[in-house]
C-alpha atoms as a PDB file:
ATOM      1  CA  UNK A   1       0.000   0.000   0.000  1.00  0.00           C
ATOM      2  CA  UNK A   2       3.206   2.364   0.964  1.00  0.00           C
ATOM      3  CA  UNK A   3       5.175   0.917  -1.760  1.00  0.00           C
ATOM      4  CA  UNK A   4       6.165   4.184  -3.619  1.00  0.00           C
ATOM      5  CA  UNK A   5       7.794   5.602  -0.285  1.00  0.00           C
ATOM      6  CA  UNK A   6       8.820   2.154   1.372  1.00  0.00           C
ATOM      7  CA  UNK A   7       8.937  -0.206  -1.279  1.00  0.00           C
ATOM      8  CA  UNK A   8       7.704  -3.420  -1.888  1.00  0.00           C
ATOM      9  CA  UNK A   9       7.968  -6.757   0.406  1.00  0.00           C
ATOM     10  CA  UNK A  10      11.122  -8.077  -1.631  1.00  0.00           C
ATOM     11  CA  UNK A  11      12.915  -4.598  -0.876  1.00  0.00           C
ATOM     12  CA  UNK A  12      11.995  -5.131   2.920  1.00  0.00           C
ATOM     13  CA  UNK A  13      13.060  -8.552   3.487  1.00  0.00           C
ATOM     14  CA  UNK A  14      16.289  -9.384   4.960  1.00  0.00           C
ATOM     15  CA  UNK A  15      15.937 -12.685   5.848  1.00  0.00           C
ATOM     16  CA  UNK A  16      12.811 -15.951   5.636  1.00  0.00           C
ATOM     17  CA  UNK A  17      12.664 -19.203   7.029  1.00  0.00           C
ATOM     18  CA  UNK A  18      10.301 -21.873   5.863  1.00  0.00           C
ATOM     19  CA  UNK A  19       9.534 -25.035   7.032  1.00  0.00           C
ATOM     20  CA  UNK A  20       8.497 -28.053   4.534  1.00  0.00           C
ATOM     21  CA  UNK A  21       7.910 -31.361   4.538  1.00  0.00           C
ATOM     22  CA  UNK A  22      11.376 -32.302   3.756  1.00  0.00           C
ATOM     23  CA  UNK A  23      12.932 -29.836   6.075  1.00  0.00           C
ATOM     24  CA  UNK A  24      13.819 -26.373   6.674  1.00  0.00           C
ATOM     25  CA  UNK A  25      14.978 -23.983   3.510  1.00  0.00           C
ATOM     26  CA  UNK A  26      16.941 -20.661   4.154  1.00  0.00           C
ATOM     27  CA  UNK A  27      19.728 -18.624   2.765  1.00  0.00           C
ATOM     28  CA  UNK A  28      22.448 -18.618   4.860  1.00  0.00           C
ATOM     29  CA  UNK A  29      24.752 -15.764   3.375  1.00  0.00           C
ATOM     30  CA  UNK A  30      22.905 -12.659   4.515  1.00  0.00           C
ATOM     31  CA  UNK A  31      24.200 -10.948   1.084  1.00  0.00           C
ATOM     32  CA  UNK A  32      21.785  -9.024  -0.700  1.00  0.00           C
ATOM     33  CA  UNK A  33      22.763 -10.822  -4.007  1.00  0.00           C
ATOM     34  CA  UNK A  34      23.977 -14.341  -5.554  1.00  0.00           C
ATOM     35  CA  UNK A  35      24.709 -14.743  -9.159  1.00  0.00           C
ATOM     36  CA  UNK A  36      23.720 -18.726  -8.689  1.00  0.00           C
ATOM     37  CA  UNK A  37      20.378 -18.342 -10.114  1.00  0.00           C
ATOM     38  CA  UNK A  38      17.080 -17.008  -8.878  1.00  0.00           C
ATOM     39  CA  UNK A  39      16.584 -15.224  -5.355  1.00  0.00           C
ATOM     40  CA  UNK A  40      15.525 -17.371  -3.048  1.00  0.00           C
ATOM     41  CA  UNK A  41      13.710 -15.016  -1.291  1.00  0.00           C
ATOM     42  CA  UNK A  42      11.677 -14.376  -3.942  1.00  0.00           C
ATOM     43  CA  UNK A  43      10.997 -18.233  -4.308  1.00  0.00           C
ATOM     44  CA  UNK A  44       9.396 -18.148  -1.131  1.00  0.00           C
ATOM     45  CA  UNK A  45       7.121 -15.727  -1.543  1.00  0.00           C
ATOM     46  CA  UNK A  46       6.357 -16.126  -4.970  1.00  0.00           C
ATOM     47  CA  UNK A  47       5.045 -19.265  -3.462  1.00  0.00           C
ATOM     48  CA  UNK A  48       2.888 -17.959  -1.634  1.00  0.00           C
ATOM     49  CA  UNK A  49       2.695 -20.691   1.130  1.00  0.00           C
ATOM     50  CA  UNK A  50       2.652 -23.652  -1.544  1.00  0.00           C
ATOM     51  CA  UNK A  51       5.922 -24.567  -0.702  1.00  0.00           C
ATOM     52  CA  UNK A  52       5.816 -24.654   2.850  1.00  0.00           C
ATOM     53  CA  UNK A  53       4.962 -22.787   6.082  1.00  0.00           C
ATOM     54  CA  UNK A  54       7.243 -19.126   6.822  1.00  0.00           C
ATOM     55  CA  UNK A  55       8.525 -19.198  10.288  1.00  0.00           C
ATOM     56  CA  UNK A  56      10.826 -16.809  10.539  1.00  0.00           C
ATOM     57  CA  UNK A  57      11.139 -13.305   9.142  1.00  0.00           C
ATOM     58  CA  UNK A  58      13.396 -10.340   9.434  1.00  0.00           C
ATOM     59  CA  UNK A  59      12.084  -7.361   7.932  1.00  0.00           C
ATOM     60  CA  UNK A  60      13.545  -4.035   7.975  1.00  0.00           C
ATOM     61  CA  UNK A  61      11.813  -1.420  10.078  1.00  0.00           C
ATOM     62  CA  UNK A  62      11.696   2.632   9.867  1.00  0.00           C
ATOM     63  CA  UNK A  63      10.918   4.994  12.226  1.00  0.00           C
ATOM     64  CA  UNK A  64       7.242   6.113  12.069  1.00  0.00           C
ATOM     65  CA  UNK A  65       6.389   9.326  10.059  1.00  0.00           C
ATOM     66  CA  UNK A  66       6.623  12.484  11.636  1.00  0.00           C
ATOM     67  CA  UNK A  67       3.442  13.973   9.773  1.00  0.00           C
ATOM     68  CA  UNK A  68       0.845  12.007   7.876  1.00  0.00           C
ATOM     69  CA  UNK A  69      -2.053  13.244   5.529  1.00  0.00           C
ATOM     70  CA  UNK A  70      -4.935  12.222   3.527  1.00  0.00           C
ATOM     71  CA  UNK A  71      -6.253  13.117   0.397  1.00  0.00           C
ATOM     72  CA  UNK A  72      -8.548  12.590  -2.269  1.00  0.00           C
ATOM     73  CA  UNK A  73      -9.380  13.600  -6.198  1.00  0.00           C
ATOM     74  CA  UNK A  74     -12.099  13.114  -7.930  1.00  0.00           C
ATOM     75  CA  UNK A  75     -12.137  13.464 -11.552  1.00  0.00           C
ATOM     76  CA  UNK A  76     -15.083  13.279 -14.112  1.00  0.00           C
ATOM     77  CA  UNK A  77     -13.679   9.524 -15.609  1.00  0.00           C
ATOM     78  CA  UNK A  78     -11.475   6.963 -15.306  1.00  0.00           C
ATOM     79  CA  UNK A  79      -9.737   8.171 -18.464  1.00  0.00           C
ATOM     80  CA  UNK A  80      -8.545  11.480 -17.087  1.00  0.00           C
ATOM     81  CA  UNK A  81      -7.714   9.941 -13.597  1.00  0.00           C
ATOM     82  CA  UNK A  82      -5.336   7.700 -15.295  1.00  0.00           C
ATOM     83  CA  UNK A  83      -3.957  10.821 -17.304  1.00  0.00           C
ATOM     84  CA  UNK A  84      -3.423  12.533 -13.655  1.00  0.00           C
ATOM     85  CA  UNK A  85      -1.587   9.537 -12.515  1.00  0.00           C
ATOM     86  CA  UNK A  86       0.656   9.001 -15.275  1.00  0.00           C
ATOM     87  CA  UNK A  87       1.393  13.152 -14.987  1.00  0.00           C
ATOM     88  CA  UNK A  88       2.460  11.819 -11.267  1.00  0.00           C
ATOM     89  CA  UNK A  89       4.683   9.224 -12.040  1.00  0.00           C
ATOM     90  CA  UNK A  90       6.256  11.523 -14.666  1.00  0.00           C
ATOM     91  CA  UNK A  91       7.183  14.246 -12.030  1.00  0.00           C
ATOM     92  CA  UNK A  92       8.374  11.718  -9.750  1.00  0.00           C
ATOM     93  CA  UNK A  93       6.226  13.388  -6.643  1.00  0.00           C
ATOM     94  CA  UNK A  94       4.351  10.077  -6.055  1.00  0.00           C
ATOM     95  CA  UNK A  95       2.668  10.189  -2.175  1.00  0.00           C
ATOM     96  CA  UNK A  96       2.954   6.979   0.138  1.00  0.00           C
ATOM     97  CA  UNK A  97       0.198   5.784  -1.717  1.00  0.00           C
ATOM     98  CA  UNK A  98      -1.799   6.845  -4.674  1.00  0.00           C
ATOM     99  CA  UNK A  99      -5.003   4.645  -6.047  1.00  0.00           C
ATOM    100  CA  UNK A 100      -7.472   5.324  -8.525  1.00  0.00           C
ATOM    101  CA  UNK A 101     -10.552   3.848  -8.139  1.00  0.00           C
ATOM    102  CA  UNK A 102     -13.236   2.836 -11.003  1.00  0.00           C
ATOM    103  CA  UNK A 103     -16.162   3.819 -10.836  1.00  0.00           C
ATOM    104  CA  UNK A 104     -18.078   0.825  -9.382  1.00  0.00           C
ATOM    105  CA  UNK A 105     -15.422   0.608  -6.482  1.00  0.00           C
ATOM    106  CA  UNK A 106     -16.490   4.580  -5.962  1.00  0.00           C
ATOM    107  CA  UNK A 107     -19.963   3.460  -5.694  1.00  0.00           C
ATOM    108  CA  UNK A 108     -18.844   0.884  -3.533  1.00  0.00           C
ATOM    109  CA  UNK A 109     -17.697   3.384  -1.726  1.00  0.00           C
ATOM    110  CA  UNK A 110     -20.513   5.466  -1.258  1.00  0.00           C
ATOM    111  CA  UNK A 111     -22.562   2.361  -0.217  1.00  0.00           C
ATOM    112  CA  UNK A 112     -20.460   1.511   2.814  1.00  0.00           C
ATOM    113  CA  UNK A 113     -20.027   5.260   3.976  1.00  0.00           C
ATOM    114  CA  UNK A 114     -21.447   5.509   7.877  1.00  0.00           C
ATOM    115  CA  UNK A 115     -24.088   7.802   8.227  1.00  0.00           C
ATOM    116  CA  UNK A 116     -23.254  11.021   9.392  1.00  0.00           C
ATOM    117  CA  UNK A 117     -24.582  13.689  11.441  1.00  0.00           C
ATOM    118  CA  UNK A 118     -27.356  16.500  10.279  1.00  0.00           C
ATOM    119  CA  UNK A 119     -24.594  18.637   9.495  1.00  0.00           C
ATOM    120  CA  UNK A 120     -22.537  16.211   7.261  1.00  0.00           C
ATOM    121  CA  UNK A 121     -25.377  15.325   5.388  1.00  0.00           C
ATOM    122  CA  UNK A 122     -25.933  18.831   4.535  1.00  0.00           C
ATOM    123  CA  UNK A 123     -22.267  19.341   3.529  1.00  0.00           C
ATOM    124  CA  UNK A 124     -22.406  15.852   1.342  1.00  0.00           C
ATOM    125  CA  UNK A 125     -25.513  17.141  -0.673  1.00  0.00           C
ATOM    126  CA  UNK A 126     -23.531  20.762  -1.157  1.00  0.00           C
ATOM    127  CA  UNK A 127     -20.269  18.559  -2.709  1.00  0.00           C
ATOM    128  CA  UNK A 128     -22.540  16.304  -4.524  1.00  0.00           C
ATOM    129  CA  UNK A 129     -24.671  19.326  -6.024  1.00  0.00           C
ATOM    130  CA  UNK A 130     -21.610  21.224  -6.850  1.00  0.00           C
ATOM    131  CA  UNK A 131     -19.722  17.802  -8.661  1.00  0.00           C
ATOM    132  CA  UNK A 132     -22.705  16.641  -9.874  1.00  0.00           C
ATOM    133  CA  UNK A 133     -24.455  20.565 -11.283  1.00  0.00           C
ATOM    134  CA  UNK A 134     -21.919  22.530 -11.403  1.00  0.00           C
ATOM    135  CA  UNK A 135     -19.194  20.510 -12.955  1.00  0.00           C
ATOM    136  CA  UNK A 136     -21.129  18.631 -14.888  1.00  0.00           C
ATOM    137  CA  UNK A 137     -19.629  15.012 -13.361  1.00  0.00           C
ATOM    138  CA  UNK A 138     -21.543  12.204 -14.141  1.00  0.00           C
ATOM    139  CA  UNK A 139     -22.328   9.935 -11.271  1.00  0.00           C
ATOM    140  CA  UNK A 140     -21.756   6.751 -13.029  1.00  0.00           C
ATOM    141  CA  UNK A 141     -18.443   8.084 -14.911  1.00  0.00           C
ATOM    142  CA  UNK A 142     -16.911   9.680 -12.282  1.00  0.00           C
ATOM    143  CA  UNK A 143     -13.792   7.976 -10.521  1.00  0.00           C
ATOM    144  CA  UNK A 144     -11.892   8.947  -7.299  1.00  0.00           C
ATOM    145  CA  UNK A 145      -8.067   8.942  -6.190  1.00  0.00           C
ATOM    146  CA  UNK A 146      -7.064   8.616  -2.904  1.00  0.00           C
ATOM    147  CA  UNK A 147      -3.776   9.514  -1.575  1.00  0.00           C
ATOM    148  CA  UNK A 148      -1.393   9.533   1.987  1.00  0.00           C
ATOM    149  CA  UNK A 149       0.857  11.409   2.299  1.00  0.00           C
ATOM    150  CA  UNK A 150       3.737  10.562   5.002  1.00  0.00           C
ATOM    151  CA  UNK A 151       7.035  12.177   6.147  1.00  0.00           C
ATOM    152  CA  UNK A 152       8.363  15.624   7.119  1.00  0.00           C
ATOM    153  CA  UNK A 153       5.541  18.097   6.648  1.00  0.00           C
ATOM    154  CA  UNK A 154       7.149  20.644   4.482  1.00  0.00           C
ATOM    155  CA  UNK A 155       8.095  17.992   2.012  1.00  0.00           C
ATOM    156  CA  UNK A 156       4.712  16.413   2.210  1.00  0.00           C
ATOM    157  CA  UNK A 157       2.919  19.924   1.998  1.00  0.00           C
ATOM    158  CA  UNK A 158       4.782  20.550  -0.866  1.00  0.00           C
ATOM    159  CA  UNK A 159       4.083  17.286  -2.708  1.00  0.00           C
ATOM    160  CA  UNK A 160       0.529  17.668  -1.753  1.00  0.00           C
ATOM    161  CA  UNK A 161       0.478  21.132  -3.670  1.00  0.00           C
ATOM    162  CA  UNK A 162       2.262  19.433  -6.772  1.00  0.00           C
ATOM    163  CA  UNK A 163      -0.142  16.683  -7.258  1.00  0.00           C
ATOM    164  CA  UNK A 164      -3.170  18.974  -6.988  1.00  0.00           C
ATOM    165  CA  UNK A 165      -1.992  21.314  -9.125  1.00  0.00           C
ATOM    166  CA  UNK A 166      -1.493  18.357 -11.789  1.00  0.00           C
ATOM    167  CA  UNK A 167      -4.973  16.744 -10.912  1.00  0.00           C
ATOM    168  CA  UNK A 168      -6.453  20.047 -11.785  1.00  0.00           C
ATOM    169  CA  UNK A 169      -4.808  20.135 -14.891  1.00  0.00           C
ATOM    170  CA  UNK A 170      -7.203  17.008 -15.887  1.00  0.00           C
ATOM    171  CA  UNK A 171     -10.252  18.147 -14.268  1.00  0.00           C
ATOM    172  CA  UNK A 172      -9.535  17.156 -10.992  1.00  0.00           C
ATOM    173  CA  UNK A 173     -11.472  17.768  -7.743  1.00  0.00           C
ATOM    174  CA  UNK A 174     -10.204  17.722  -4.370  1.00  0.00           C
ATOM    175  CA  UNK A 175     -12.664  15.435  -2.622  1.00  0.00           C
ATOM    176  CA  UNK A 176     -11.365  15.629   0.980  1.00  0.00           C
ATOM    177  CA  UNK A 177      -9.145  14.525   4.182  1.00  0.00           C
ATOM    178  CA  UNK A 178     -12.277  12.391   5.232  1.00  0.00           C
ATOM    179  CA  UNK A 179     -12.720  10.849   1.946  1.00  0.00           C
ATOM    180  CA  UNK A 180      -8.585  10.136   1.376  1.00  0.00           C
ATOM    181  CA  UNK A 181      -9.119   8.231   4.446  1.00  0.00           C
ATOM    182  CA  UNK A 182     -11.767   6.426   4.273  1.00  0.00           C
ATOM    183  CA  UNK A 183     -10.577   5.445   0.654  1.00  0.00           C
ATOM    184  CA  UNK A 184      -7.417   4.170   1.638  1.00  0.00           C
ATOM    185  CA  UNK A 185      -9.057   1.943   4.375  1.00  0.00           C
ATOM    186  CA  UNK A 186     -12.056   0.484   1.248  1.00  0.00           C
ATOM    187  CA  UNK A 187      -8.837  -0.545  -0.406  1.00  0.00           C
ATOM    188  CA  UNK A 188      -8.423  -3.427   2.216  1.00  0.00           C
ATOM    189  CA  UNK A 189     -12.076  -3.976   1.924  1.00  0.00           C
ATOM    190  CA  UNK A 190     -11.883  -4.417  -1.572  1.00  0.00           C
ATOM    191  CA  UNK A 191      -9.345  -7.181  -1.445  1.00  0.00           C
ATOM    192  CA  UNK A 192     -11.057  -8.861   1.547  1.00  0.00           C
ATOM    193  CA  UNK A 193     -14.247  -9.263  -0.490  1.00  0.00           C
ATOM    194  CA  UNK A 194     -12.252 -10.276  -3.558  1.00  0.00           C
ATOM    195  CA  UNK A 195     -10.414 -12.961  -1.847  1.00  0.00           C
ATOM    196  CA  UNK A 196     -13.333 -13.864   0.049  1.00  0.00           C
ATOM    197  CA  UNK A 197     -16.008 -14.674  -2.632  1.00  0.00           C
END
């Protein structure tokens, strides 16, 4: 999920342990690479627990972030979202974590948002009438990023300004703290249910 600030699982393992039915398998050479063929680390999880059972791990670790921010975009299509996030990549001011969503994981979305108070549903119907009337955005085209942002807060103000200032450049939104958040946490929904059903 933090992959574009901390990398992926292969760049944070130092060290994996697994136990089959014909014995133990690990590396001994802590080394970060052999020229005798494929990594084993990879092996192992590229296996994905076909192989055997992990039973030892040493990952490495990083202090936690001094400052930490949500965010979200919403843009009038997937097209144009996509555009934004290539524009991203391409100025190298990627957040923690960036996702797009379609639009049927937006209206997923919507569906599991908690009710809120008298107040919040006033404010909802003034962002949905100004998307929806204003803009133009049509509900069942319409497609949302969400971002984090995480690290020293003058670099991640600064990246936050960059990326909105691109996402505006393709008819981008800003959607929200509150919806960031609650975007980045669907994301884990989303691959519970998948896995699940």
């Amino acid at each position: 999920m933090k992959k574009n600030l901390y990398g992926n699982i292969e760049d944070l393992l130092v060290h994996v342990k697994m136990v089959t039915a014909t014995g133990v398998l690990e590396k001994n050479c802590q080394v970060p690479r052999l020229s005798s063929g494929p990594d084993f680390n990879h092996i192992i999880m590229g296996s994905e627990g076909s192989l055997g059972v992990i039973t030892e791990v040493v990952i490495k670790i990083r202090p936690l972030p001094q400052y930490k921010k949500y965010g979200s975009i919403v843009f009038p299509n997937f097209e144009l979202g996509v555009k934004c996030m290539r524009e991203v990549a391409r100025n190298r001011c990627q957040p923690a974590s960036i996702r797009l969503m379609d639009n049927d994981q937006f209206k997923f979305g919507l569906i599991l948002k908690p009710e809120g108070s008298f107040f919040g549903l006033i404010l909802d119907g003034i962002k949905k009438f100004y998307i929806t009337k204003i803009k133009s955005f049509d509900p069942d085209q319409m497609c949302v990023m969400t971002l984090l942002f995480e690290g020293d807060e003058t670099e991640v103000k600064a990246n936050e300004k960059k990326i909105y200032k691109i996402a505006s450049i393709f008819n981008g939104i800003p959607g929200g703290e509150t919806n960031g958040e609650r975007g980045y946490m669907l994301t884990f929904v989303i691959a519970y249910i998948r896995v699940s059903h």
